[in-house]
Protein backbone atom coordinates (compact mmCIF):
# COMPACT_ATOMS: atom_id res chain seq x y z
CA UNK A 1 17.02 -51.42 -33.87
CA UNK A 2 19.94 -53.66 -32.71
CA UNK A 3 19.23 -54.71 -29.05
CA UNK A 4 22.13 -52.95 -27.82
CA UNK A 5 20.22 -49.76 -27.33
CA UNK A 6 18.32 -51.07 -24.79
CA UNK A 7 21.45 -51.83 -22.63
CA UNK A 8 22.79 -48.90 -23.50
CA UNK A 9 19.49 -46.67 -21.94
CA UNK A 10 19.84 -49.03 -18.95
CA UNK A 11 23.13 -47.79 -18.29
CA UNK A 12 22.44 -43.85 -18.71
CA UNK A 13 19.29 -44.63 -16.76
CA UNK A 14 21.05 -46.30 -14.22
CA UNK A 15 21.35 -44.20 -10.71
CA UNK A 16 23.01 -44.59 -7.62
CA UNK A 17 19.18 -44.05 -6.07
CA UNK A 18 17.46 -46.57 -7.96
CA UNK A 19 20.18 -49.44 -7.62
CA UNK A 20 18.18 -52.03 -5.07
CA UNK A 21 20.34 -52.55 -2.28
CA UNK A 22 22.31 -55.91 -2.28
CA UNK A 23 23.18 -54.81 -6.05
CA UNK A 24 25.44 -51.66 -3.85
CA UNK A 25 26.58 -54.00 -1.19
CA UNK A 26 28.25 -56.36 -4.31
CA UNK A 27 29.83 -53.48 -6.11
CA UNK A 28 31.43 -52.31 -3.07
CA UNK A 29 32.84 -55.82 -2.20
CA UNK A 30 33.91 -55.93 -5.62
CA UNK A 31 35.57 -52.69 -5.45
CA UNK A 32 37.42 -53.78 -2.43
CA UNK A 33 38.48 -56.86 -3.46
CA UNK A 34 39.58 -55.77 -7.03
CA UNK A 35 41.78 -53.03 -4.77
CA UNK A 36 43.29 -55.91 -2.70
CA UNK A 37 44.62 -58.04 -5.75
CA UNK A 38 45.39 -55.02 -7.61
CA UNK A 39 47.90 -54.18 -4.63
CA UNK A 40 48.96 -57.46 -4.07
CA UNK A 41 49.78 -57.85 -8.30
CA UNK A 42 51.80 -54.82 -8.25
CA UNK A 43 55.04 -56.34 -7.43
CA UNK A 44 55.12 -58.29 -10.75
CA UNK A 45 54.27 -55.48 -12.74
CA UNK A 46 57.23 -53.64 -12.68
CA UNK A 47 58.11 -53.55 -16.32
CA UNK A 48 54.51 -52.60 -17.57
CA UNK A 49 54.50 -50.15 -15.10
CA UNK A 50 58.24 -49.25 -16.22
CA UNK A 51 56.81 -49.07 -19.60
CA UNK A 52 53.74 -46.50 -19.37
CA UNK A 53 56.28 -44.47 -17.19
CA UNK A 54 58.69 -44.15 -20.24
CA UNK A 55 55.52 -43.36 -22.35
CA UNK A 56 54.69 -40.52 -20.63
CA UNK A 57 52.42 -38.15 -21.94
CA UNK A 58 48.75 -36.50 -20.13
CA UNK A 59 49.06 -36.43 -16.19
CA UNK A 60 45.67 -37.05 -15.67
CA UNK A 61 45.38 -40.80 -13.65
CA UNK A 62 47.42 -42.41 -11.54
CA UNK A 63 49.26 -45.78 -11.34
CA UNK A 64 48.07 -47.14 -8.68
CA UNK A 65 50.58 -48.44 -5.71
CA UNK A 66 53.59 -46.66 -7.26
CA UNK A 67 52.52 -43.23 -8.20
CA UNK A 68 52.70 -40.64 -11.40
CA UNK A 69 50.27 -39.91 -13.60
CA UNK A 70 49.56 -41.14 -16.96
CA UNK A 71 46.88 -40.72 -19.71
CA UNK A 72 43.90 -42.10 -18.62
CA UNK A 73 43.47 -45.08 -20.75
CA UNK A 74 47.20 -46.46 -20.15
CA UNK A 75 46.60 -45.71 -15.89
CA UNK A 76 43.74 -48.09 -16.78
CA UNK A 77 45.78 -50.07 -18.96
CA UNK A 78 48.44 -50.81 -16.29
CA UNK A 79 46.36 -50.58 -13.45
CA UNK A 80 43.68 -53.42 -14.52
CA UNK A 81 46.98 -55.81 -15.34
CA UNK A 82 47.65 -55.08 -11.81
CA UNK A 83 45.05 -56.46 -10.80
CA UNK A 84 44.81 -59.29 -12.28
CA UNK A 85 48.43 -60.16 -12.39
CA UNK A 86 47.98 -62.80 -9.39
CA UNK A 87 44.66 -64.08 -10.62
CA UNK A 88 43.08 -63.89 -7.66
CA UNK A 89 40.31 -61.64 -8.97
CA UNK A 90 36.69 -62.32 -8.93
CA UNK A 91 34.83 -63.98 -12.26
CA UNK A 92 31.49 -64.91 -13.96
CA UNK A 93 32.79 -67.89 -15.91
CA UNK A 94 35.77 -67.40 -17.55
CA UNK A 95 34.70 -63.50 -17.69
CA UNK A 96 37.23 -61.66 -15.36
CA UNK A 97 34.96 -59.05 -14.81
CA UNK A 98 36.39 -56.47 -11.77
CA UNK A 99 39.96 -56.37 -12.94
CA UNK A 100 38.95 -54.69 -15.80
CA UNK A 101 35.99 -52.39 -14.54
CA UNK A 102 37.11 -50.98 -11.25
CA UNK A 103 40.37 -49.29 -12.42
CA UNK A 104 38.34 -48.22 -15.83
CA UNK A 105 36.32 -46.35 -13.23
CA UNK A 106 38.65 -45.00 -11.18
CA UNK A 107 40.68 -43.74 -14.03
CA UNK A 108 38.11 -41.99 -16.12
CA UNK A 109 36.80 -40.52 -12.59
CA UNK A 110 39.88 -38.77 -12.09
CA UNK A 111 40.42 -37.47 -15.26
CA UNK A 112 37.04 -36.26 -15.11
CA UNK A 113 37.57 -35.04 -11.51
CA UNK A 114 34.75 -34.31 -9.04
CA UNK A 115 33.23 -37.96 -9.47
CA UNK A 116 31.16 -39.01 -6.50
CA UNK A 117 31.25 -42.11 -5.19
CA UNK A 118 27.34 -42.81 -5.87
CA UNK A 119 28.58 -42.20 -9.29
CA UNK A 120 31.17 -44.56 -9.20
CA UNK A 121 29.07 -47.50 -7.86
CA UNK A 122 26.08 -46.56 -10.70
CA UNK A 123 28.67 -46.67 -13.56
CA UNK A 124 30.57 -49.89 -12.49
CA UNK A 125 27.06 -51.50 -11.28
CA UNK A 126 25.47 -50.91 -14.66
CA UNK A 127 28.28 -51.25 -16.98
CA UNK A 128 28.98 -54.91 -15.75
CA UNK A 129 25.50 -55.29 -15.70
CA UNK A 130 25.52 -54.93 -19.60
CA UNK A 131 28.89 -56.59 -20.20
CA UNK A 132 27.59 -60.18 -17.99
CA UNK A 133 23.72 -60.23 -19.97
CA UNK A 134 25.88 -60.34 -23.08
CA UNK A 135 27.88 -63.09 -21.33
CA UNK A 136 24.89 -65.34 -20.19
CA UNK A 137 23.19 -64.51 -23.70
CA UNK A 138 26.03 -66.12 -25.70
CA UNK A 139 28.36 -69.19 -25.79
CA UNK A 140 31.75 -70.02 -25.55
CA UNK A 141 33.48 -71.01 -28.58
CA UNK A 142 37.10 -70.38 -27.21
CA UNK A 143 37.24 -66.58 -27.14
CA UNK A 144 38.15 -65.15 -23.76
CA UNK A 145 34.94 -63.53 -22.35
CA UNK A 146 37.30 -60.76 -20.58
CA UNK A 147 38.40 -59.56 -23.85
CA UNK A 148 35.51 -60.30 -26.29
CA UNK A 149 32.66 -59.01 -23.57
CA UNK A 150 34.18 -57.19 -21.06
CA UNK A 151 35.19 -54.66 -23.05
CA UNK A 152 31.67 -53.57 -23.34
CA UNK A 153 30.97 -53.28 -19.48
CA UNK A 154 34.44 -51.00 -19.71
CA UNK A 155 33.33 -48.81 -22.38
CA UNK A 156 29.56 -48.57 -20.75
CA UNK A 157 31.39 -47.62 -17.44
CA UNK A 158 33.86 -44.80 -18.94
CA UNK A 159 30.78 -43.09 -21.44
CA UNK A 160 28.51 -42.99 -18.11
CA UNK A 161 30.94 -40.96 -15.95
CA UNK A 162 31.83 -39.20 -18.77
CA UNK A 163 28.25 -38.11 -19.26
CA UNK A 164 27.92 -39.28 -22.33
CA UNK A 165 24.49 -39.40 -23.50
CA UNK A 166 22.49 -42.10 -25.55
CA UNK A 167 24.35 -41.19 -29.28
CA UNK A 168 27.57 -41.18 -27.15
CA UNK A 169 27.31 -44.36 -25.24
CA UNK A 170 26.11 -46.49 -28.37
CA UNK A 171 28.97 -45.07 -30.65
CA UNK A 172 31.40 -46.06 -27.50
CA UNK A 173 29.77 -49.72 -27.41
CA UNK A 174 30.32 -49.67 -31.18
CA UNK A 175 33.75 -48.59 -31.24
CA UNK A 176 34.82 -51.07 -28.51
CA UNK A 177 33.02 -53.90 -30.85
CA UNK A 178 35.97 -53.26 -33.38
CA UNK A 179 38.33 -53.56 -30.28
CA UNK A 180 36.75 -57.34 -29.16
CA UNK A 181 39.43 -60.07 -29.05
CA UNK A 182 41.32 -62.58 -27.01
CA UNK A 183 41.46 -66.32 -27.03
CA UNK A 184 41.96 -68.86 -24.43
CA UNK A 185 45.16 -70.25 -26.13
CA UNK A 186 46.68 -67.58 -23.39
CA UNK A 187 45.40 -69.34 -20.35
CA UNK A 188 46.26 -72.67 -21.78
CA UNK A 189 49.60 -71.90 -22.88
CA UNK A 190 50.06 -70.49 -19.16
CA UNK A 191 51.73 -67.46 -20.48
CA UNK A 192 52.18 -63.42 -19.44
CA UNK A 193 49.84 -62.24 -21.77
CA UNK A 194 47.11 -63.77 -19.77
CA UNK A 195 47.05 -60.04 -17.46
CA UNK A 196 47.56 -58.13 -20.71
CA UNK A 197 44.06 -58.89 -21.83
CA UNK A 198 42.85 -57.24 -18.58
CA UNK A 199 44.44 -54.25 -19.16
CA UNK A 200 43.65 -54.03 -23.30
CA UNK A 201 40.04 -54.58 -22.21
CA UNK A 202 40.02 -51.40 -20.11
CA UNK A 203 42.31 -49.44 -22.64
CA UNK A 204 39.95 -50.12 -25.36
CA UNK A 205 36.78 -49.43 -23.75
CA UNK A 206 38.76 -46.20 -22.13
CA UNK A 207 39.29 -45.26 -25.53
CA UNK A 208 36.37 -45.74 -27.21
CA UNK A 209 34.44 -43.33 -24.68
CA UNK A 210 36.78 -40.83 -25.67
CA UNK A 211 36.50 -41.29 -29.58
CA UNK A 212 32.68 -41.13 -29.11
CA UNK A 213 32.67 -38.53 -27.17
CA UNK A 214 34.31 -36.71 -29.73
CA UNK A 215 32.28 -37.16 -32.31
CA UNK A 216 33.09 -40.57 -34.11
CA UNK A 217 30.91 -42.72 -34.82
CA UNK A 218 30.63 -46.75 -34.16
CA UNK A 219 29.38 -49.91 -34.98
CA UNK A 220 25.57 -49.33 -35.23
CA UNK A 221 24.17 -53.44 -35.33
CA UNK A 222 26.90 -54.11 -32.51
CA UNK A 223 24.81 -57.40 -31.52
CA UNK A 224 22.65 -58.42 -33.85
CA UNK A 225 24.07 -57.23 -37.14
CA UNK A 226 25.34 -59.63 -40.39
CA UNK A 227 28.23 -59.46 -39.13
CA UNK A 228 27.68 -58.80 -35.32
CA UNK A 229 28.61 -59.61 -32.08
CA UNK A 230 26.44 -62.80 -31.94
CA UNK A 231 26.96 -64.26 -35.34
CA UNK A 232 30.75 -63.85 -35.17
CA UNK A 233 31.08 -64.96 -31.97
CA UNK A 234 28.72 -67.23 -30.35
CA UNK A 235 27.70 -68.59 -33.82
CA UNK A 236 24.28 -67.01 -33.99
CA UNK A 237 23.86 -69.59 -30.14
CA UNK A 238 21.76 -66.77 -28.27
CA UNK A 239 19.98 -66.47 -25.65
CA UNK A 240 18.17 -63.16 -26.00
CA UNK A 241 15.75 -63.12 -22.54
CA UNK A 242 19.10 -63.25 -20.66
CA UNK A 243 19.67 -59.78 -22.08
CA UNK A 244 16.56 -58.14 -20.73
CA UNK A 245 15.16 -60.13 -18.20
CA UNK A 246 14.78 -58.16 -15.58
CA UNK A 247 16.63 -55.41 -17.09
CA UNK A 248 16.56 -52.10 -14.80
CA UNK A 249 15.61 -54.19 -11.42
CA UNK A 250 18.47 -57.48 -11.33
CA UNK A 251 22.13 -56.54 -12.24
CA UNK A 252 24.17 -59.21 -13.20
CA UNK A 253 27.19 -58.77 -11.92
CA UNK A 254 26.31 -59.27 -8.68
CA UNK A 255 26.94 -62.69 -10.37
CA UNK A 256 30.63 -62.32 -10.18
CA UNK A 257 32.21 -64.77 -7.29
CA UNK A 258 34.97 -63.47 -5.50
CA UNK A 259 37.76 -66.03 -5.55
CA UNK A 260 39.02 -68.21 -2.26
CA UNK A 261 42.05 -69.28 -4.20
CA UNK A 262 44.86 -67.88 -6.13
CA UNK A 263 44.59 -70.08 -8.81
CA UNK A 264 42.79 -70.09 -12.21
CA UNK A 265 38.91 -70.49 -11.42
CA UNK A 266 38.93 -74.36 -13.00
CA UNK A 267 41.21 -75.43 -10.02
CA UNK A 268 38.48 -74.11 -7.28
CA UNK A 269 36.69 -77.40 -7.18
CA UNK A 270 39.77 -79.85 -7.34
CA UNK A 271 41.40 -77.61 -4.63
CA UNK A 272 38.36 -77.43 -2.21
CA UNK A 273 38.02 -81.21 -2.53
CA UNK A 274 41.48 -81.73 -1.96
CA UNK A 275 41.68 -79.36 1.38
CA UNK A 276 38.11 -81.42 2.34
CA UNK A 277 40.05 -84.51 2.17
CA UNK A 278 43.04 -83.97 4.06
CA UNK A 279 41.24 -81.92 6.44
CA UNK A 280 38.97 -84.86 7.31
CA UNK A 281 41.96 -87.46 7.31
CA UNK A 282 45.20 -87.04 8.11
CA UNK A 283 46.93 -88.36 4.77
CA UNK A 284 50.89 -88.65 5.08
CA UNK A 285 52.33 -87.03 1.46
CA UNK A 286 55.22 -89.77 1.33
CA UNK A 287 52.67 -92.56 1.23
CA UNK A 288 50.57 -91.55 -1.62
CA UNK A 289 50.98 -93.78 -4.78
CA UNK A 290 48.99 -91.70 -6.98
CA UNK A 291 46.00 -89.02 -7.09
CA UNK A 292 43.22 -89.04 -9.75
CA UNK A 293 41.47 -85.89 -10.33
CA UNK A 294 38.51 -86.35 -12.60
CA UNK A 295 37.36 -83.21 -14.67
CA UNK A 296 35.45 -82.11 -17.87
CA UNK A 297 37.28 -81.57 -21.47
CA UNK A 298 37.33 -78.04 -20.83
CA UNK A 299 38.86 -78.43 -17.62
CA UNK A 300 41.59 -80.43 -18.64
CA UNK A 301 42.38 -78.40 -21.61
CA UNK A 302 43.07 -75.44 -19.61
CA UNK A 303 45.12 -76.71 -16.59
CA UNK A 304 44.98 -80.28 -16.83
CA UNK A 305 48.78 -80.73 -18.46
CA UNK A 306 51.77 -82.08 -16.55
CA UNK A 307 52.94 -79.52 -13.98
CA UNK A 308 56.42 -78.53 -15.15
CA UNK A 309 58.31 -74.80 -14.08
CA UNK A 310 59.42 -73.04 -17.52
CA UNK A 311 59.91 -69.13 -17.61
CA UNK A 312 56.70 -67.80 -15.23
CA UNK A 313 56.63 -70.70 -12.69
CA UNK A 314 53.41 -68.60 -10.36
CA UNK A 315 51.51 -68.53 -14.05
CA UNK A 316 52.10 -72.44 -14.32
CA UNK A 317 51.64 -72.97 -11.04
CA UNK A 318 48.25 -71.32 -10.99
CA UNK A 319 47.24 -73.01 -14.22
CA UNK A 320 48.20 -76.32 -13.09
CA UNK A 321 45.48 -79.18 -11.49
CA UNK A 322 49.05 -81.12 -10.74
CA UNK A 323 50.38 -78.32 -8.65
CA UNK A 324 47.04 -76.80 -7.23
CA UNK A 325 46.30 -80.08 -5.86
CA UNK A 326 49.78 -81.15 -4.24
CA UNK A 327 50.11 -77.74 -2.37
CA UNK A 328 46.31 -78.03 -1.32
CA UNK A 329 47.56 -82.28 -0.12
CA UNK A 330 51.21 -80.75 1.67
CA UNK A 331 50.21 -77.49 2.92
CA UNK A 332 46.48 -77.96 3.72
CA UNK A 333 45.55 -74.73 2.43
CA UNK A 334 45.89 -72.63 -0.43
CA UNK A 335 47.50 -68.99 -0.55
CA UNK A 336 49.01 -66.28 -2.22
CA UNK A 337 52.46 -67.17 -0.83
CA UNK A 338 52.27 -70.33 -2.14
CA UNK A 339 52.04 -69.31 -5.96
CA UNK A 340 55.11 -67.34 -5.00
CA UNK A 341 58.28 -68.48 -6.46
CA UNK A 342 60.28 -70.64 -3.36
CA UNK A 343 57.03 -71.98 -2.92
CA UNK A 344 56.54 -73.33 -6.60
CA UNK A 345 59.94 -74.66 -6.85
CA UNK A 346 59.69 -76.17 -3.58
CA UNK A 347 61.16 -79.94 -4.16
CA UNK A 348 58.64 -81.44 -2.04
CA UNK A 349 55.28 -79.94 -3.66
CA UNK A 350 56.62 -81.20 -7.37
CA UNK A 351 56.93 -84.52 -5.80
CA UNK A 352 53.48 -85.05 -5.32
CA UNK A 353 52.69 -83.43 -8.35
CA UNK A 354 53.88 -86.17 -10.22
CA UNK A 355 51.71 -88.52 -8.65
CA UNK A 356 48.88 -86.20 -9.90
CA UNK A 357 46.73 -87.15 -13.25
CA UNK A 358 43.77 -84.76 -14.35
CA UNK A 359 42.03 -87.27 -16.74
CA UNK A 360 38.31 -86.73 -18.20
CA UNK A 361 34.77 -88.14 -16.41
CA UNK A 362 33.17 -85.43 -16.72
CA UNK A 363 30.88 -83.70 -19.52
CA UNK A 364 31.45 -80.79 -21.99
CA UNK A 365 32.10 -77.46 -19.89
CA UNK A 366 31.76 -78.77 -16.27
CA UNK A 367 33.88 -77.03 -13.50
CA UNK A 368 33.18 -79.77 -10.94
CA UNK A 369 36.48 -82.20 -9.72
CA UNK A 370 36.46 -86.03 -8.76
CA UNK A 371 39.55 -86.27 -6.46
CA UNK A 372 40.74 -89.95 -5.30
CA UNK A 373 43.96 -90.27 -3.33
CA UNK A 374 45.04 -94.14 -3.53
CA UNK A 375 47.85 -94.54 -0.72
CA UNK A 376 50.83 -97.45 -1.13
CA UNK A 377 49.00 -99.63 0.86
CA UNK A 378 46.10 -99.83 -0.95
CA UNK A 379 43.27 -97.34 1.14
CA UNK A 380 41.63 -94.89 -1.31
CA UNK A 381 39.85 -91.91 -0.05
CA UNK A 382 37.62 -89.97 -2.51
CA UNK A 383 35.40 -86.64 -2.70
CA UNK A 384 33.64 -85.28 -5.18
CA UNK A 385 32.71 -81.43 -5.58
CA UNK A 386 30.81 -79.48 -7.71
CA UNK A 387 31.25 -76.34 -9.65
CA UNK A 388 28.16 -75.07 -8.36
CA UNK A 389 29.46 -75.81 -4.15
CA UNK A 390 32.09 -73.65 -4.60
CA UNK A 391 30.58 -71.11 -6.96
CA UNK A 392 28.20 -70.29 -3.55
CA UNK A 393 31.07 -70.14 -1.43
CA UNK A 394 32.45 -67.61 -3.53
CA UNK A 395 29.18 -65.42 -4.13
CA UNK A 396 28.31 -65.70 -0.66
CA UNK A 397 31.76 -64.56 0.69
CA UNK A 398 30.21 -61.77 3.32
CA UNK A 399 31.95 -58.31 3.72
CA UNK A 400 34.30 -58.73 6.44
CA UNK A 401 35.36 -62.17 5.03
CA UNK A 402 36.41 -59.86 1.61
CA UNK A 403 37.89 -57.23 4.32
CA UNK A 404 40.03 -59.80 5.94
CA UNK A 405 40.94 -61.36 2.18
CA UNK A 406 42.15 -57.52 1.78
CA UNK A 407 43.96 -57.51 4.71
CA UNK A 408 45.80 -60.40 3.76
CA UNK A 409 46.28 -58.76 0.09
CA UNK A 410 47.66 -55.57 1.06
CA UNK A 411 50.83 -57.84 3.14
CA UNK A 412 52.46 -58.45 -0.39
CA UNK A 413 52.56 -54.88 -1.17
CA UNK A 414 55.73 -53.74 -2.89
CA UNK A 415 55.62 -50.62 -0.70
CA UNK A 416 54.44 -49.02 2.58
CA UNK A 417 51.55 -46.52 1.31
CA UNK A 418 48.57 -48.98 0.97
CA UNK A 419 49.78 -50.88 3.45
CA UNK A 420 49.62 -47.59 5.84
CA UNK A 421 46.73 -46.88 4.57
CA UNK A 422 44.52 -50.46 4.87
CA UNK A 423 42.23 -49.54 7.32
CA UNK A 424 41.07 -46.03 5.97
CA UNK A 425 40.74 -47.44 2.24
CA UNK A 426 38.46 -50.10 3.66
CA UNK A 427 36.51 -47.34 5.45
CA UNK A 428 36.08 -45.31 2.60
CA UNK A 429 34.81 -48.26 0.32
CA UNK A 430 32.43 -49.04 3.25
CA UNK A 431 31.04 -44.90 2.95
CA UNK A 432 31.74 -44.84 -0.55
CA UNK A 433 28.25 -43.29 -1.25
CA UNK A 434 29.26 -40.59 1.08
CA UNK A 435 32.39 -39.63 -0.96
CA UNK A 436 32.26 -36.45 -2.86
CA UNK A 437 35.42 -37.27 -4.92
CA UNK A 438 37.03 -40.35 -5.80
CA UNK A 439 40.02 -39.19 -6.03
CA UNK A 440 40.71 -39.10 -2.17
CA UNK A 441 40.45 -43.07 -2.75
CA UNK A 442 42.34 -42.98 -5.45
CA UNK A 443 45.58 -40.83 -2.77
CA UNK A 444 45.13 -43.78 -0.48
CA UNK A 445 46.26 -46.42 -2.74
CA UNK A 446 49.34 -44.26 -4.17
């Protein structure tokens, strides 16, 4: 039997009662955070939003922030490229993992109506759990993780609250497998369709609960088969302990770091190096000659090109080591205002981001940064940071530090509602094992 079936019986066996307690405290974070984003993303949404609006159909989920109700899978459609329209959600990897599984959750729960929120918390605990094993199991060969991997942990998550038992979840994994796809040609090409893939990932695995549950049947050898997950994409590379160590007892994604920046996760290092340096030395912008970040292949593939504004300058900021490093050098910090447009095209940040050059000195798939700033008159100040310093920033980001990251969120709403309602959403995710329906979260946030 393909080793999907035991992820799949970890899921259905999953309970809110047996989930060991820092594995809750995680989800709820993540639940938070993914909120936060999600609210702050909305404003550049408005034409997908526009879009599902003109679709119509089913009133059964809402769009978040702006209200109406839409089938389920396009409320989690639109919703999930909500959040992560300002890429400031959290991550295992290049696995955008929250964006995608939170408003999958929230939108099959009210459908469903009458989910709990211990229910919530099992189904977005377990189904991650399953998507990230598959993620640490395999390797990258330029597929985006969100769209190839995710989409499991989406599909997990909507059988579960749909009740779906063990024929029913492993038909939904194996309809989702025909529904696996995205590439990383959309991060590097710094384009829109980057938040699509967030909200395909949660459509599909929406959908593919609902096929399953009515009857049709998937993809039986989902992982292992001739022409399987694991052959097709990770060219038969696996890693099969990763899948079940610990299975039932360690969920993985607790794994998922909750970001610090508003930038793609392969600026993290580069930035916090940067904001080390000119915290520790005050470095005048006009009298830098030139700035060396040093980074890994990978790195540089993804953001390391020249910084230039074409048609979505917060994209190319975001994806940019020229321009995540100048703001971090001029403004000392790094925030979701600056990825906003007056901010990008600000004259004095694309100055120094001329004087920036990402070149390679590091190995393979390495998210570490080498930053040296060489002023005109010949001083040089260097610092070096590694992936794995800012990775435990970002996992260890404590509850009221993600509170206060939602505050912040929640100013760049494109209405009043959240914003009204900030203090008793993050209430309710703090009690969210007390809630009898999720729905009354879902009011707050519309």
């Amino acid at each position: 039997m393909d080793i999907i079936a035991k992820l799949a019986k970890n899921v259905i066996d999953t309970k809110y009662d047996t989930l060991p307690k820092e594995a809750i405290e995680a989800t709820k974070k993540r639940i938070l955070d993914t909120l936060g984003v999600l609210v702050a993303g909305a404003q550049d949404c408005k034409r997908e939003i526009g879009l599902v609006k003109e679709w119509g159909g089913k009133e059964e989920s809402s769009i978040l922030v702006y209200g109406g109700k839409v089938p389920a899978p396009n409320a989690g459609w639109v919703n999930s490229i909500m959040a992560q329209a300002v890429d400031f959600d959290d991550a295992v990897a290049a696995a955008h993992l929250s964006a995608a599984t939170v408003p999958t959750a929230l939108a099959v729960s009210e459908a469903r109506k009458g989910v709990s929120g211990k229910e919530l918390i099992a189904a977005i605990t377990a189904g991650g759990d399953l998507a990230i094993r598959i993620l640490l199991a395999t390797k990258d060969h330029g597929f985006l993780p969100t769209g190839t991997i995710v989409v499991f942990g989406t599909a997990a998550i909507a059988a579960k609250i749909l009740g779906l038992g063990m024929d029913g979840m492993l038909n939904a994994l194996g309809i989702a497998f025909t529904r696996a796809s995205s590439t990383h040609q959309v991060a590097s090409d710094k384009v829109l369709a980057l938040r699509l893939v967030e909200g395909y990932t949660s459509r599909s695995g929406i959908e593919a609960a609902l096929l399953a549950e009515k009857g049709l049947t998937g993809v039986k050898n989902v992982l292992q088969g001739t022409y399987g997950f694991f052959h097709l994409f990770s060219w038969d590379e696996v890693d099969l302990n990763a899948l079940t160590d610990q299975l039932g007892k360690r969920f993985e994604g607790s794994r998922a770091s909750i970001k610090k920046y508003p930038s793609c996760g392969t600026t993290h290092t580069s930035t916090a190096a940067t904001l080390k340096l000119v915290q520790e030395i005050d470095i005048n912008p006009r009298e830098i000659k030139q700035v060396t970040v040093g980074v890994s292949p990978f790195v540089h593939s993804i953001t390391g090109h020249p910084f230039k504004i074409g048609d979505n300058p917060r994209v190319e900021a975001q994806f940019s080591l020229a321009y995540t490093v100048a703001n971090a050098i001029l403004r000392k910090s790094s925030l979701l205002r600056h990825f906003t447009e007056p901010y990008v095209r600000d004259p004095q940040v694309s100055e120094i981001a001329e004087k920036v050059h990402p070149v390679i000195s590091l190995k393979g798939k390495d998210l570490s940064a080498n930053i040296e700033i060489e002023m005109r008159d010949g001083r040089k100040y260097s610092k070096s940071v590694s992936h794995s310093e800012t990775l435990l920033e970002r996992q260890s980001m404590t509850a009221d530090e993600v509170k206060e990251k939602f505050r912040n969120c929640l100013s760049f709403a494109p209405n009043s509602a959240a914003v009204e309602n900030c203090e008793r959403i993050i209430d309710m995710v703090d009690r969210l094992e007390k809630v009898n329906d999720v729905s009354e979260l879902v009011k707050l946030l519309t």
